[in-house]
PDB file of N, CA and C in Angstrom:
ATOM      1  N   UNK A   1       0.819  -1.194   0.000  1.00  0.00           N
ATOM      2  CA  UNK A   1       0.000   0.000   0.000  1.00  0.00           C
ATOM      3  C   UNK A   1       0.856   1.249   0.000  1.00  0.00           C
ATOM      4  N   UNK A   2       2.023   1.452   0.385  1.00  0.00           N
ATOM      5  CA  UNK A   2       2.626   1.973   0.865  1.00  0.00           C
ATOM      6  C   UNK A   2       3.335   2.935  -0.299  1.00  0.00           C
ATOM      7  N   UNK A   3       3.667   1.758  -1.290  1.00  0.00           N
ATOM      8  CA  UNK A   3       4.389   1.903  -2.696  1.00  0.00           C
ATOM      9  C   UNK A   3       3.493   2.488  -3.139  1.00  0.00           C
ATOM     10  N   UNK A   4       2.067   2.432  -3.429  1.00  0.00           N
ATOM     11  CA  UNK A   4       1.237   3.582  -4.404  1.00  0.00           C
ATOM     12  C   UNK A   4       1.248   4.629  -3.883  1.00  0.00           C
ATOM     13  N   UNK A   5       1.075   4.977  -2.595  1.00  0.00           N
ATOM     14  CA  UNK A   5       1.039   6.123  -2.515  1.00  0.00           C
ATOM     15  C   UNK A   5       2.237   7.605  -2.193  1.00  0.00           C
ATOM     16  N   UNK A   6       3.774   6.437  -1.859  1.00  0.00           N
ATOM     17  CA  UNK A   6       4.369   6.859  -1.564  1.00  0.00           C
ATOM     18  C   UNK A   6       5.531   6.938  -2.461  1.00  0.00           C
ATOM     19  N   UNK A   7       5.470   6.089  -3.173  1.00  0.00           N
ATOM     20  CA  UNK A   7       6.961   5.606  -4.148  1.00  0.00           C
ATOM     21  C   UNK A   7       5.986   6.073  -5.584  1.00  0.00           C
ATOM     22  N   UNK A   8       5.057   5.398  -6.112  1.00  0.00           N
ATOM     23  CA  UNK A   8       4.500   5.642  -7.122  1.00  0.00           C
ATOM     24  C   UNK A   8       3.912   6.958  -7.583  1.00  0.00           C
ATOM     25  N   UNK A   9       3.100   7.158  -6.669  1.00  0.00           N
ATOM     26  CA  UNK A   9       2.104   8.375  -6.756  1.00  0.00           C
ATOM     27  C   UNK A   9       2.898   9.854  -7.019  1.00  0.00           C
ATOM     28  N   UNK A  10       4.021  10.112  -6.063  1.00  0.00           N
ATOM     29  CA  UNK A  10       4.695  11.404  -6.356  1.00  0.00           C
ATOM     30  C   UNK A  10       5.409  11.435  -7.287  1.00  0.00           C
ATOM     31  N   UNK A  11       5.569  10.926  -8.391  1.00  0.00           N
ATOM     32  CA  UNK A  11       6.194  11.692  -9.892  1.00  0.00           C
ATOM     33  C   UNK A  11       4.884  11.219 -10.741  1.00  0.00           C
ATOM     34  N   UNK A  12       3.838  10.881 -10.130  1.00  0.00           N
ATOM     35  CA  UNK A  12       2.564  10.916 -10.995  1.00  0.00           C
ATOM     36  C   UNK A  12       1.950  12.626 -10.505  1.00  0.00           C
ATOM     37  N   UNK A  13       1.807  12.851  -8.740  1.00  0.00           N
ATOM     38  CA  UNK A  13       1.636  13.720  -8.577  1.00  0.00           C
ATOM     39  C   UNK A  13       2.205  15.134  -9.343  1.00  0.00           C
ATOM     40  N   UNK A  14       3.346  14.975  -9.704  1.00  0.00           N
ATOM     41  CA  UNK A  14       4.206  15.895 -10.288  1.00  0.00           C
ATOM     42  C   UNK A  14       4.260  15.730 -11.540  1.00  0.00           C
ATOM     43  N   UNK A  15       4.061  14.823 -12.780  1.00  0.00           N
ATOM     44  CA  UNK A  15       3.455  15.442 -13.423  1.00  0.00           C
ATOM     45  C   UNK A  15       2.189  16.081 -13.553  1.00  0.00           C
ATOM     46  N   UNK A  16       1.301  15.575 -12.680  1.00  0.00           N
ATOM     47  CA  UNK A  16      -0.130  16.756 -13.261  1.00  0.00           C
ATOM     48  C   UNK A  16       0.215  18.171 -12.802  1.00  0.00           C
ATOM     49  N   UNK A  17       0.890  18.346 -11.593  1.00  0.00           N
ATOM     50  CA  UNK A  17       1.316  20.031 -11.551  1.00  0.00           C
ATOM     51  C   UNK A  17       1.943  20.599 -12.432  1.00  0.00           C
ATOM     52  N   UNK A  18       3.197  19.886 -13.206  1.00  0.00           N
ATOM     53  CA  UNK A  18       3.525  20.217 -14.442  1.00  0.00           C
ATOM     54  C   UNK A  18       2.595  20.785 -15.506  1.00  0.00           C
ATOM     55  N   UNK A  19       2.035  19.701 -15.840  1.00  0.00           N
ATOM     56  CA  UNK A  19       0.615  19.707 -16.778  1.00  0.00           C
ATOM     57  C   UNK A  19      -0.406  20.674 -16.538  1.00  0.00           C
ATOM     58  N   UNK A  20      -0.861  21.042 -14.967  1.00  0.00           N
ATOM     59  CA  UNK A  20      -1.964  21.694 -14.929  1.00  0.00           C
ATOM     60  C   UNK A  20      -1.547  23.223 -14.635  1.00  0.00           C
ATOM     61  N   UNK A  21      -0.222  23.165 -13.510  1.00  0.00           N
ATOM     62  CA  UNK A  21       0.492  24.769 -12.579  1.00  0.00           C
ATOM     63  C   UNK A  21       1.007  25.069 -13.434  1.00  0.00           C
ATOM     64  N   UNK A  22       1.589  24.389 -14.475  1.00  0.00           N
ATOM     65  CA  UNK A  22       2.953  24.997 -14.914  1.00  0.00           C
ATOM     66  C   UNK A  22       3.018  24.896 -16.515  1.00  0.00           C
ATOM     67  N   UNK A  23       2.011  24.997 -16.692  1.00  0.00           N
ATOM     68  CA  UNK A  23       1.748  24.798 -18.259  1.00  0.00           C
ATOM     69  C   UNK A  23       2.787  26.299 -18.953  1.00  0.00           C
ATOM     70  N   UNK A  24       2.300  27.191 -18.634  1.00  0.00           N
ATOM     71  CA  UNK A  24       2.635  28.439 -19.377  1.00  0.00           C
ATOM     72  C   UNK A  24       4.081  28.467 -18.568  1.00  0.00           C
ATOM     73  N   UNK A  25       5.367  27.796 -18.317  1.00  0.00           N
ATOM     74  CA  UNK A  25       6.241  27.963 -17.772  1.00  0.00           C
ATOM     75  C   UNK A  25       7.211  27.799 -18.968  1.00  0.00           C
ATOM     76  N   UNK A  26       8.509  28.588 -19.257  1.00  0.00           N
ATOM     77  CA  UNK A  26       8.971  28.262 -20.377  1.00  0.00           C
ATOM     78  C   UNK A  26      10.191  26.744 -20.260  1.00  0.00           C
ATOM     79  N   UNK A  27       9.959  26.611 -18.914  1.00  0.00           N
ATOM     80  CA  UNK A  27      10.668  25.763 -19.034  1.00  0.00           C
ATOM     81  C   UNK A  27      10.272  24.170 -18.993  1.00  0.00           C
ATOM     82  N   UNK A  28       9.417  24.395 -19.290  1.00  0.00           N
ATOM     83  CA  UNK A  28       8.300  22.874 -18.655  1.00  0.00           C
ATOM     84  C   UNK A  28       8.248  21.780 -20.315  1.00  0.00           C
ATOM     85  N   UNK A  29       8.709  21.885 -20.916  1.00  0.00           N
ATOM     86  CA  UNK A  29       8.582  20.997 -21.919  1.00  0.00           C
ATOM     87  C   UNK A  29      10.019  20.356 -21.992  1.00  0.00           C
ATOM     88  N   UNK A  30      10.831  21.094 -21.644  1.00  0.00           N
ATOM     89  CA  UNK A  30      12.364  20.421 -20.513  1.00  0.00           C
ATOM     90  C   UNK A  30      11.802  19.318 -19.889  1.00  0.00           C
ATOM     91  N   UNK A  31      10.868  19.660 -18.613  1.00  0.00           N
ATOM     92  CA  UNK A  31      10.774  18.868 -17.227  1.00  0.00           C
ATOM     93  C   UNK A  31       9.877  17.438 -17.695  1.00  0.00           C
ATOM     94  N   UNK A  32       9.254  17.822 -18.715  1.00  0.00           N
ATOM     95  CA  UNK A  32       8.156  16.732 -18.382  1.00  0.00           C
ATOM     96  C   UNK A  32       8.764  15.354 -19.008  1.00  0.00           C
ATOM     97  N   UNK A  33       9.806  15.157 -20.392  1.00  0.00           N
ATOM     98  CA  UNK A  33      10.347  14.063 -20.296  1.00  0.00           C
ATOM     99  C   UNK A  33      11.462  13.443 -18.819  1.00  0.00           C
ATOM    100  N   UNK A  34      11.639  14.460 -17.922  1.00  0.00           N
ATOM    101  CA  UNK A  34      12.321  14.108 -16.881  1.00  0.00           C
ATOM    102  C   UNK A  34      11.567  13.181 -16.025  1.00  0.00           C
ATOM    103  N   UNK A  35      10.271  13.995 -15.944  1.00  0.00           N
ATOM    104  CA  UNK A  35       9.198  13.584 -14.945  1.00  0.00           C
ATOM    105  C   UNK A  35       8.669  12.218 -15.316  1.00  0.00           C
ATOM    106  N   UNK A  36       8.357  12.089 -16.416  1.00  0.00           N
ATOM    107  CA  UNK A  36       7.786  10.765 -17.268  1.00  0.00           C
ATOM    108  C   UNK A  36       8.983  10.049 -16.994  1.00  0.00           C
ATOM    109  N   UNK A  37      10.276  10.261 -17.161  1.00  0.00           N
ATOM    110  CA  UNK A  37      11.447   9.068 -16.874  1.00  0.00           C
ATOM    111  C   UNK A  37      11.180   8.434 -15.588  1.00  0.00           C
ATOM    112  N   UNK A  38      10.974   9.283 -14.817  1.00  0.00           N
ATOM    113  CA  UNK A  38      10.822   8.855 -13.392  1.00  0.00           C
ATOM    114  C   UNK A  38       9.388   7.659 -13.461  1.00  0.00           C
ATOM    115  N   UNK A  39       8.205   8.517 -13.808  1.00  0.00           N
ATOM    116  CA  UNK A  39       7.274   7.412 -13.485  1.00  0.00           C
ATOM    117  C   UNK A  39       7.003   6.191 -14.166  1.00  0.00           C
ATOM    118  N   UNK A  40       8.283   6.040 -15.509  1.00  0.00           N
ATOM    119  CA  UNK A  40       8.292   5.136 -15.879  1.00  0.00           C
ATOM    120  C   UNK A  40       9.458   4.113 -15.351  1.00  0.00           C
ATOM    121  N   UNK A  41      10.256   4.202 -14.134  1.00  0.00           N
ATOM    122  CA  UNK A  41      10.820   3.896 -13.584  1.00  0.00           C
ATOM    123  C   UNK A  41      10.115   3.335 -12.239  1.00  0.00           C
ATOM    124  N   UNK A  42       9.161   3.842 -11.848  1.00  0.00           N
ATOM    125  CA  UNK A  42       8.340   3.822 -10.440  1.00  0.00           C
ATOM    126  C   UNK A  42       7.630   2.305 -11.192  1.00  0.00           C
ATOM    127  N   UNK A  43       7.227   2.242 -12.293  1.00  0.00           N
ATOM    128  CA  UNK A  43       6.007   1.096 -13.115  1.00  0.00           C
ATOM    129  C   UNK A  43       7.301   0.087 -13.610  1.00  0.00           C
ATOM    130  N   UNK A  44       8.182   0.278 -13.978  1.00  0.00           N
ATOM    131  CA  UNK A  44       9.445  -0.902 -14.207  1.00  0.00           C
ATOM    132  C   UNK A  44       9.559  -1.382 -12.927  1.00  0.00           C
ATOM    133  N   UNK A  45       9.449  -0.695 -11.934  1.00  0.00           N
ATOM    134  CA  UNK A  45      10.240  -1.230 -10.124  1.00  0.00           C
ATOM    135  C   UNK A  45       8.614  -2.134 -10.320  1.00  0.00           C
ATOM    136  N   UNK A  46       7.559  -1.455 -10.014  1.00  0.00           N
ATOM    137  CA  UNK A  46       6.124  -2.083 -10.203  1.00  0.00           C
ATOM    138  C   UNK A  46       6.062  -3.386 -10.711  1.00  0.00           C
ATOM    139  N   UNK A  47       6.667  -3.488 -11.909  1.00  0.00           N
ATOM    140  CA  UNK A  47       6.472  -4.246 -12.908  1.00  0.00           C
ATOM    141  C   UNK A  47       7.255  -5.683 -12.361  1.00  0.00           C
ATOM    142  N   UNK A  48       8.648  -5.337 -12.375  1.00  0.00           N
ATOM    143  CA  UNK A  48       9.475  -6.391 -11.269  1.00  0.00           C
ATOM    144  C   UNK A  48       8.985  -6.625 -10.160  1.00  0.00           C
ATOM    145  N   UNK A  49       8.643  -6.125  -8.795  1.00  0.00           N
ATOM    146  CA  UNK A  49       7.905  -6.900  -8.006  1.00  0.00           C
ATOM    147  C   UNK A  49       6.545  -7.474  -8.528  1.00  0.00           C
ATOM    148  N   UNK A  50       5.566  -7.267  -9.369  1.00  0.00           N
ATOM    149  CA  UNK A  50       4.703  -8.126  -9.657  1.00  0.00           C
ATOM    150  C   UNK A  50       5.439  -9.500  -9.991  1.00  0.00           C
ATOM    151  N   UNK A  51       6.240  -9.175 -11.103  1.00  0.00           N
ATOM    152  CA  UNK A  51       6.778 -10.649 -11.722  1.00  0.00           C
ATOM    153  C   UNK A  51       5.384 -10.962 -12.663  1.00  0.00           C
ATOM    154  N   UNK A  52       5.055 -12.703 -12.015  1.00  0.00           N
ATOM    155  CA  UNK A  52       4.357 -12.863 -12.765  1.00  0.00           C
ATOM    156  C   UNK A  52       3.025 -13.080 -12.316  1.00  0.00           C
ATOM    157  N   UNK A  53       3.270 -12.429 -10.465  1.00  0.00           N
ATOM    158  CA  UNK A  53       1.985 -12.376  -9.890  1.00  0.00           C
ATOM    159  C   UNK A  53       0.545 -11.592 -10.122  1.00  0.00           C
ATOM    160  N   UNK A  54      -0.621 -11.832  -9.787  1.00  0.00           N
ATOM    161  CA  UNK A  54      -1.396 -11.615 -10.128  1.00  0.00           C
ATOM    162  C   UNK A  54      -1.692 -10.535  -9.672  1.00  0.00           C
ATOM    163  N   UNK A  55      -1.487 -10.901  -8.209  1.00  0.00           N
ATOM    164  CA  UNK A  55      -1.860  -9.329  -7.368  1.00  0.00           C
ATOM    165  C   UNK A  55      -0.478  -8.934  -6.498  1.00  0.00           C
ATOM    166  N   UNK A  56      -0.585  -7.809  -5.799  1.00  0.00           N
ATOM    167  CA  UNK A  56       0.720  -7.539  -5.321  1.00  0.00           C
ATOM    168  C   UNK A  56       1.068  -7.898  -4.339  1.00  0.00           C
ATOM    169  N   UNK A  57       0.109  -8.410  -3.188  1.00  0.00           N
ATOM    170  CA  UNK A  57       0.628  -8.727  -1.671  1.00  0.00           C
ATOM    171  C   UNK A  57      -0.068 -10.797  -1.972  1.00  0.00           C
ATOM    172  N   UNK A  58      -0.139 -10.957  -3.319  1.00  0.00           N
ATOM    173  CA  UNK A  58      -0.381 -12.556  -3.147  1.00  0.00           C
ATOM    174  C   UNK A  58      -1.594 -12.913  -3.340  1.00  0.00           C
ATOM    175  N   UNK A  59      -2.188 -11.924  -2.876  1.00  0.00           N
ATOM    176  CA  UNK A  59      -4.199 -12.374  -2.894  1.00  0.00           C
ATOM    177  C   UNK A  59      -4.550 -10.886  -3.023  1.00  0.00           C
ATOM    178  N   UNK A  60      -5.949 -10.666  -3.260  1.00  0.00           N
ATOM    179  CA  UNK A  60      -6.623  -9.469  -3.781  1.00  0.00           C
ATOM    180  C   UNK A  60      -6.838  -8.536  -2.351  1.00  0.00           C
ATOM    181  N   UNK A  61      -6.029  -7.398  -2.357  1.00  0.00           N
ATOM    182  CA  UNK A  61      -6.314  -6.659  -1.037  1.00  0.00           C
ATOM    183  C   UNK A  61      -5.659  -5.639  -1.290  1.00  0.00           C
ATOM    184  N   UNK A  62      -6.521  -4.667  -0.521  1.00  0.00           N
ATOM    185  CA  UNK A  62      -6.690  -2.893  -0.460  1.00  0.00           C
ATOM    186  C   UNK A  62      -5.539  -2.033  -1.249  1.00  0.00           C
ATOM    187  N   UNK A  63      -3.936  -2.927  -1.145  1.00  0.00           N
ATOM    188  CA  UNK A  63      -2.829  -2.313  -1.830  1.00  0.00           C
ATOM    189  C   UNK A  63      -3.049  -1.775  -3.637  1.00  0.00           C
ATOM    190  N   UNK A  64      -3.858  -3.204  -4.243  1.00  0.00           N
ATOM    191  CA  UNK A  64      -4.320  -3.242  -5.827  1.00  0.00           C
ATOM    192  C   UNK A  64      -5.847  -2.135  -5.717  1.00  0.00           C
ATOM    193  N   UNK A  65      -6.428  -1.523  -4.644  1.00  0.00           N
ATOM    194  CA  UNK A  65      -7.070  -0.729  -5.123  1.00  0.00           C
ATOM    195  C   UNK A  65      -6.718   0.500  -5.315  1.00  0.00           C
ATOM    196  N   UNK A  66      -5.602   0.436  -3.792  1.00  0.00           N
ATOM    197  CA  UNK A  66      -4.897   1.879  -3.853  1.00  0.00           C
ATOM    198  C   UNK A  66      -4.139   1.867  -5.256  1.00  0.00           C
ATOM    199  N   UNK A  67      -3.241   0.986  -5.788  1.00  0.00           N
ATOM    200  CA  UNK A  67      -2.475   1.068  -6.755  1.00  0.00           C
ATOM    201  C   UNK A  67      -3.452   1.859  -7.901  1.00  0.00           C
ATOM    202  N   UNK A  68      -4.546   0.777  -8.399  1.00  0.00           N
ATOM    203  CA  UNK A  68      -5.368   1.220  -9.255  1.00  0.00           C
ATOM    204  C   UNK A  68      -5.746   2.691  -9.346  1.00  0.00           C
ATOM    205  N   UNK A  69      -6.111   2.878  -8.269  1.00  0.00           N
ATOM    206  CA  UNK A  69      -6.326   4.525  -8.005  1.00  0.00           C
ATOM    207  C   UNK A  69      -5.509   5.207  -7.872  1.00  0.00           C
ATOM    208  N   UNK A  70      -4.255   4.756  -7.865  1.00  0.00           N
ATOM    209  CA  UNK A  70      -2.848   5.616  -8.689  1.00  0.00           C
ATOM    210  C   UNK A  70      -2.758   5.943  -9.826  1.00  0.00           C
ATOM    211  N   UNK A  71      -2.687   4.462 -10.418  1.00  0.00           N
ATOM    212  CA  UNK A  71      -2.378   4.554 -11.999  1.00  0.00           C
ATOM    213  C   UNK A  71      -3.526   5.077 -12.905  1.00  0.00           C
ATOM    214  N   UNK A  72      -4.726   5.460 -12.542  1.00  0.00           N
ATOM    215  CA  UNK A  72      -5.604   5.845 -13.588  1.00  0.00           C
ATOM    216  C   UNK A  72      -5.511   7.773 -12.984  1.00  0.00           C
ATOM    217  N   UNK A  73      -4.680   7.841 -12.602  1.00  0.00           N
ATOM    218  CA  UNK A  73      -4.389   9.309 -12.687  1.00  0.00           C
ATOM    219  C   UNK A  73      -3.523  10.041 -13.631  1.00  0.00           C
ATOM    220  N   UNK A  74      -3.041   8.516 -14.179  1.00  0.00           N
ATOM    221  CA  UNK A  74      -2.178   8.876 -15.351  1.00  0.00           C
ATOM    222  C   UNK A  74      -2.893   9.365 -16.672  1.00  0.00           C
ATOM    223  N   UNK A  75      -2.278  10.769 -17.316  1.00  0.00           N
ATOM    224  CA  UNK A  75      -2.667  11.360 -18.024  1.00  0.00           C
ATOM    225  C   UNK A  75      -2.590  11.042 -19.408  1.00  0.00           C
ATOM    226  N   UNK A  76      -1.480  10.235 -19.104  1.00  0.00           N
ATOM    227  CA  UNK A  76      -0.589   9.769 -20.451  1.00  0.00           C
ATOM    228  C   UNK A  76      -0.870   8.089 -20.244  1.00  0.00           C
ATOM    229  N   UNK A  77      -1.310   7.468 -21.586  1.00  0.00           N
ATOM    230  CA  UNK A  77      -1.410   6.517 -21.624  1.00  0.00           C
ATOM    231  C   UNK A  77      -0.380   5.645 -22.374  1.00  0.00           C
ATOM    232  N   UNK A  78       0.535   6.721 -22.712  1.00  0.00           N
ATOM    233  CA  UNK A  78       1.330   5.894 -23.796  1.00  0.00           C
ATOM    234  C   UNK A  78       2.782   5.780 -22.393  1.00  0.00           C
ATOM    235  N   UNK A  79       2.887   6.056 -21.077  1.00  0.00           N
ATOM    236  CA  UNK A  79       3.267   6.357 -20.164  1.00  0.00           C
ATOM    237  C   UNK A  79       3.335   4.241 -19.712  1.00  0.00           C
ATOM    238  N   UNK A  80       2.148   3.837 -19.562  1.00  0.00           N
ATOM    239  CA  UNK A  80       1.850   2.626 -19.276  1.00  0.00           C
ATOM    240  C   UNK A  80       1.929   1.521 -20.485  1.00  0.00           C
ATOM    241  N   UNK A  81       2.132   1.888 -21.318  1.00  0.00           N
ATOM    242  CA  UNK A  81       2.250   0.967 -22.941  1.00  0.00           C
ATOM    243  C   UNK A  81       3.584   0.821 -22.603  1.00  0.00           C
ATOM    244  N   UNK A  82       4.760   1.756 -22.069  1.00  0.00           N
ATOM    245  CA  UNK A  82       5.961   1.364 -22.226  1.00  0.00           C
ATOM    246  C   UNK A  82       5.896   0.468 -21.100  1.00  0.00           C
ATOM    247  N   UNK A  83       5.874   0.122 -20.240  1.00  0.00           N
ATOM    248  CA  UNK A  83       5.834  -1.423 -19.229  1.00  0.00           C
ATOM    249  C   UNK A  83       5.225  -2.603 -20.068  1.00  0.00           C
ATOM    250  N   UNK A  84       5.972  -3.423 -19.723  1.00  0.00           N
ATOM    251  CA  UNK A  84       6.227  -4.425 -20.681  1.00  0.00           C
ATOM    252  C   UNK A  84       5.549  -6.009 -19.280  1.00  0.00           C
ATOM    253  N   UNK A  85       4.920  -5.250 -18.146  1.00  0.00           N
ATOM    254  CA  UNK A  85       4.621  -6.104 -17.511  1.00  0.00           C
ATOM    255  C   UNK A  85       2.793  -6.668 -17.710  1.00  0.00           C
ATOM    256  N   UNK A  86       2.856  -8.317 -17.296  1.00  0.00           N
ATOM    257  CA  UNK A  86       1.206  -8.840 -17.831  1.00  0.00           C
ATOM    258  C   UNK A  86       0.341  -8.111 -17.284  1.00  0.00           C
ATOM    259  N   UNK A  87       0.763  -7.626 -15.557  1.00  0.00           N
ATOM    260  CA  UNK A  87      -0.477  -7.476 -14.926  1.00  0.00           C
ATOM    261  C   UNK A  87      -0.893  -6.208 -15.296  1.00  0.00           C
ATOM    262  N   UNK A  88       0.075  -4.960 -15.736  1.00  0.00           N
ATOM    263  CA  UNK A  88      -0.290  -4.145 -16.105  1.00  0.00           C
ATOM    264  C   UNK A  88      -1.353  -3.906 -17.202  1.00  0.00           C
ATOM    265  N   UNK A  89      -1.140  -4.618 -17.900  1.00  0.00           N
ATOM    266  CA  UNK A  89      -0.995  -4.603 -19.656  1.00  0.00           C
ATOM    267  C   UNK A  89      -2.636  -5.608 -19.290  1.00  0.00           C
ATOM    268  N   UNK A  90      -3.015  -6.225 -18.620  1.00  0.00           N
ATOM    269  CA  UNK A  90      -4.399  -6.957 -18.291  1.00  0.00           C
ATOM    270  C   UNK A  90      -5.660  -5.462 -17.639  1.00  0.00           C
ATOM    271  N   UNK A  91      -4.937  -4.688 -17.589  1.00  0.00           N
ATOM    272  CA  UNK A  91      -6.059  -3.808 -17.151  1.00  0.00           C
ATOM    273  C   UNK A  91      -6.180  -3.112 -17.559  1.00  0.00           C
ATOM    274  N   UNK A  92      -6.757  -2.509 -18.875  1.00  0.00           N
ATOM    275  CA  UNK A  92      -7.183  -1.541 -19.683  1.00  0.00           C
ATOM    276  C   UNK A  92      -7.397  -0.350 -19.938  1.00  0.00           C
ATOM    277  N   UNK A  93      -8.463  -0.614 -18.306  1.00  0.00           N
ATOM    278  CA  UNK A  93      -9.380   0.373 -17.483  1.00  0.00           C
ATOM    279  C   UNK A  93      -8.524   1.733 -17.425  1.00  0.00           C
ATOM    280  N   UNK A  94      -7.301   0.935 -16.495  1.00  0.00           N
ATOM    281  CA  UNK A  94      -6.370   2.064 -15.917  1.00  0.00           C
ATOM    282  C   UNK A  94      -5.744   3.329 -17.018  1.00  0.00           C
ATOM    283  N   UNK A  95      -5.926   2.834 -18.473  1.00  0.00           N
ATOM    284  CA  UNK A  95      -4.956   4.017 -19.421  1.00  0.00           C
ATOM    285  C   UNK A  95      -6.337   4.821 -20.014  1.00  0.00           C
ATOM    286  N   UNK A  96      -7.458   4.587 -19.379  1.00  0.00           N
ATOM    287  CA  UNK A  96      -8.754   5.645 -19.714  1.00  0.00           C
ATOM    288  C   UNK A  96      -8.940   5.282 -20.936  1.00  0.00           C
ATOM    289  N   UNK A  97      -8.526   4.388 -21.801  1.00  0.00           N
ATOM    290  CA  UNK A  97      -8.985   4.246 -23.467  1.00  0.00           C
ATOM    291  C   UNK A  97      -9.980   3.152 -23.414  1.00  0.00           C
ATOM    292  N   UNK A  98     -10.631   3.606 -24.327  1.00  0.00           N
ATOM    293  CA  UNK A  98     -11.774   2.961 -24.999  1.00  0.00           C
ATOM    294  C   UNK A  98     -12.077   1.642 -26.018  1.00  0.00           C
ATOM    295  N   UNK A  99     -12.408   0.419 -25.716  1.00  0.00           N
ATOM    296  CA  UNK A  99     -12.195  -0.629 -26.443  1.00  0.00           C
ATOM    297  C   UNK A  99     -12.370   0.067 -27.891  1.00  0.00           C
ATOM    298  N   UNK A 100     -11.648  -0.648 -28.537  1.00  0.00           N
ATOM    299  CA  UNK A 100     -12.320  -0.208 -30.316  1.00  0.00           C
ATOM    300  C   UNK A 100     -11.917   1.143 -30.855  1.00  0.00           C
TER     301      UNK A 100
END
């Protein structure tokens, strides 16, 4: 539980301030491939402790909801296409796109 909100969530948090505070900043089209490095680093660490588990603590509990309700804060969906992990890549939901 700990990891979504603490390891994961803050370079998700930081990009939407990017995105939303700091849009008109001249320097922000610099930051945001920085920022995206990071949270695609937070979903590789993600990705390795899943392995090839289903859920994250072994069985279905409160950590995979918090997670969930991390990752669909993501703005960028092409952010989660680069993880190359199953469990990710099994939930759809989370990159806000639309079957079809």
């Amino acid at each position: 539980m700990f990891a979504a909100l603490n390891t994961v969530e803050s370079p998700i948090v930081e990009l939407e301030a990017a995105t939303l505070l700091e849009n008109d900043k001249s320097w922000r089209a610099e930051r945001l491939p920085v920022i995206e490095e990071r949270i695609r680093r937070r979903l590789a660490d993600l990705s390795a402790t899943l392995g090839h588990s289903e859920w994250l603590g072994g069985a279905f509990i409160a950590a995979e909801l918090l997670m969930v309700t991390v990752l669909r804060r993501l703005p960028r969906a092409h952010i989660l296409k680069t993880i190359r992990a199953s469990p990710l890549h099994r939930t759809p939901d989370v990159t806000h796109e639309k079957p079809g």
